[in-house]
Protein backbone atom coordinates (compact mmCIF):
# COMPACT_ATOMS: atom_id res chain seq x y z
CA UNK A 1 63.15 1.06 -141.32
CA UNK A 2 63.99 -2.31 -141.81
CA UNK A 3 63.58 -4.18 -145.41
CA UNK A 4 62.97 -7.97 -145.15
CA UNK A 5 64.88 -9.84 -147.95
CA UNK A 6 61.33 -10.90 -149.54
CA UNK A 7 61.01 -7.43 -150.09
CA UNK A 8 64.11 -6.43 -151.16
CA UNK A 9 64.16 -8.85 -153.71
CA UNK A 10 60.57 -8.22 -154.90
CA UNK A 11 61.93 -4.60 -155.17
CA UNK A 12 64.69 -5.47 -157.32
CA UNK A 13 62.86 -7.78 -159.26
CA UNK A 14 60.43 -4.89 -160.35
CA UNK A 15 63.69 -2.30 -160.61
CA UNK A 16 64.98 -5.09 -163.37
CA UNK A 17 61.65 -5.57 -165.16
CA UNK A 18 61.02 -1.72 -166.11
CA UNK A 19 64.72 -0.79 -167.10
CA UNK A 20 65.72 0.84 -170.21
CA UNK A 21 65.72 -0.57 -173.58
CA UNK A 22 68.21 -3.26 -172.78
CA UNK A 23 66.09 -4.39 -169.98
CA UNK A 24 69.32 -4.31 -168.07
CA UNK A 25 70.80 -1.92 -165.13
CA UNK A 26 73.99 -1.70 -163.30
CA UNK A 27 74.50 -2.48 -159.59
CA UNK A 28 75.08 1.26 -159.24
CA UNK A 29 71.94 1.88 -161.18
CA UNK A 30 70.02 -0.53 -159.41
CA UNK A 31 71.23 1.11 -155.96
CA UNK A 32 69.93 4.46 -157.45
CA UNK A 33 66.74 3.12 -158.35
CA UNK A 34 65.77 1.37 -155.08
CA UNK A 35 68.01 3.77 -152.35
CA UNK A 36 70.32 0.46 -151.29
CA UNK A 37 73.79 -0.20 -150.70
CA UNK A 38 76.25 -1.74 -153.25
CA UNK A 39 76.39 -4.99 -150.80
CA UNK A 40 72.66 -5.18 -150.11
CA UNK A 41 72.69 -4.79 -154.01
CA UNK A 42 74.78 -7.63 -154.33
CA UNK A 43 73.73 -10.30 -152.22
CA UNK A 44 70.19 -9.44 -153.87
CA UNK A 45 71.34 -10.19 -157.21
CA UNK A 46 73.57 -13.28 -156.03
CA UNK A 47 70.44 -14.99 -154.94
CA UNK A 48 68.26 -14.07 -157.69
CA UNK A 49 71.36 -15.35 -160.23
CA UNK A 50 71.15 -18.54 -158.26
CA UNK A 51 67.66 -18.70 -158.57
CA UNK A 52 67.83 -18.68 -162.08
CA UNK A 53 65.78 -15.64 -162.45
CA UNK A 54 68.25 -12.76 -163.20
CA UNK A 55 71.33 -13.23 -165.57
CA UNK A 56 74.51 -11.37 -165.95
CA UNK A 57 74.69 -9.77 -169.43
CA UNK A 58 76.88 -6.46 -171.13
CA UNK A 59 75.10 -3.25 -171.74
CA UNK A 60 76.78 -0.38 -173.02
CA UNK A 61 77.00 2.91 -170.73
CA UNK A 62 78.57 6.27 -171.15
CA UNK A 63 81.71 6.94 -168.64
CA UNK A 64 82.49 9.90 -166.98
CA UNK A 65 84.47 11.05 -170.12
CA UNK A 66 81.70 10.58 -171.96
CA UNK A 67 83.17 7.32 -173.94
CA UNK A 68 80.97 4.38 -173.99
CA UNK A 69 82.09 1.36 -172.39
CA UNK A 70 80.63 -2.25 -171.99
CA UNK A 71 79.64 -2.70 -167.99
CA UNK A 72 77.78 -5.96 -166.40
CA UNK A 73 74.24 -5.31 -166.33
CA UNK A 74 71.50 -7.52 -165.45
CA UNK A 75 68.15 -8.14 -166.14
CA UNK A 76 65.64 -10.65 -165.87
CA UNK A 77 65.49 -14.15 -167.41
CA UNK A 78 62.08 -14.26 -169.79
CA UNK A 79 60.55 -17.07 -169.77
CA UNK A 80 61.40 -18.31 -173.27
CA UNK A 81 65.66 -18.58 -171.93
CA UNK A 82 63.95 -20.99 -168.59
């Protein structure tokens, strides 16, 4: 099954709006969440960064040491930062 791109980034849209507490997810969260590839992942979230509706920001994760560690995350823009 093919995904159109309107859909795709509808899909991510709503993956970014109902994160975790830090309304903010990974790229390899994201691709979790919506069963995609780490470049369909990526060119999703270029285009929604150059849209001005998602924005790059650093959320704290657990590695696989169990440390925690500051990754990229993004999340959605509200409408107060537009």
């Amino acid at each position: 099954m093919t995904i159109t791109e309107t859909a795709l980034l509808d899909a991510v849209r709503e993956a970014l709006s109902v994160s975790d507490d830090t309304n903010a997810v990974t790229v390899n969260e994201l691709c979790d969440a919506l069963s995609i590839t780490h470049k369909t992942a990526w060119q999703a979230l270029k285009l929604l960064v150059a849209e001005d509706v998602v924005e790059c920001v650093k959320v704290r994760r657990q590695n696989i040491a169990g440390h925690p560690q500051k990754l990229p995350g993004y999340r959605v823009k509200s409408s107060r930062n537009t």
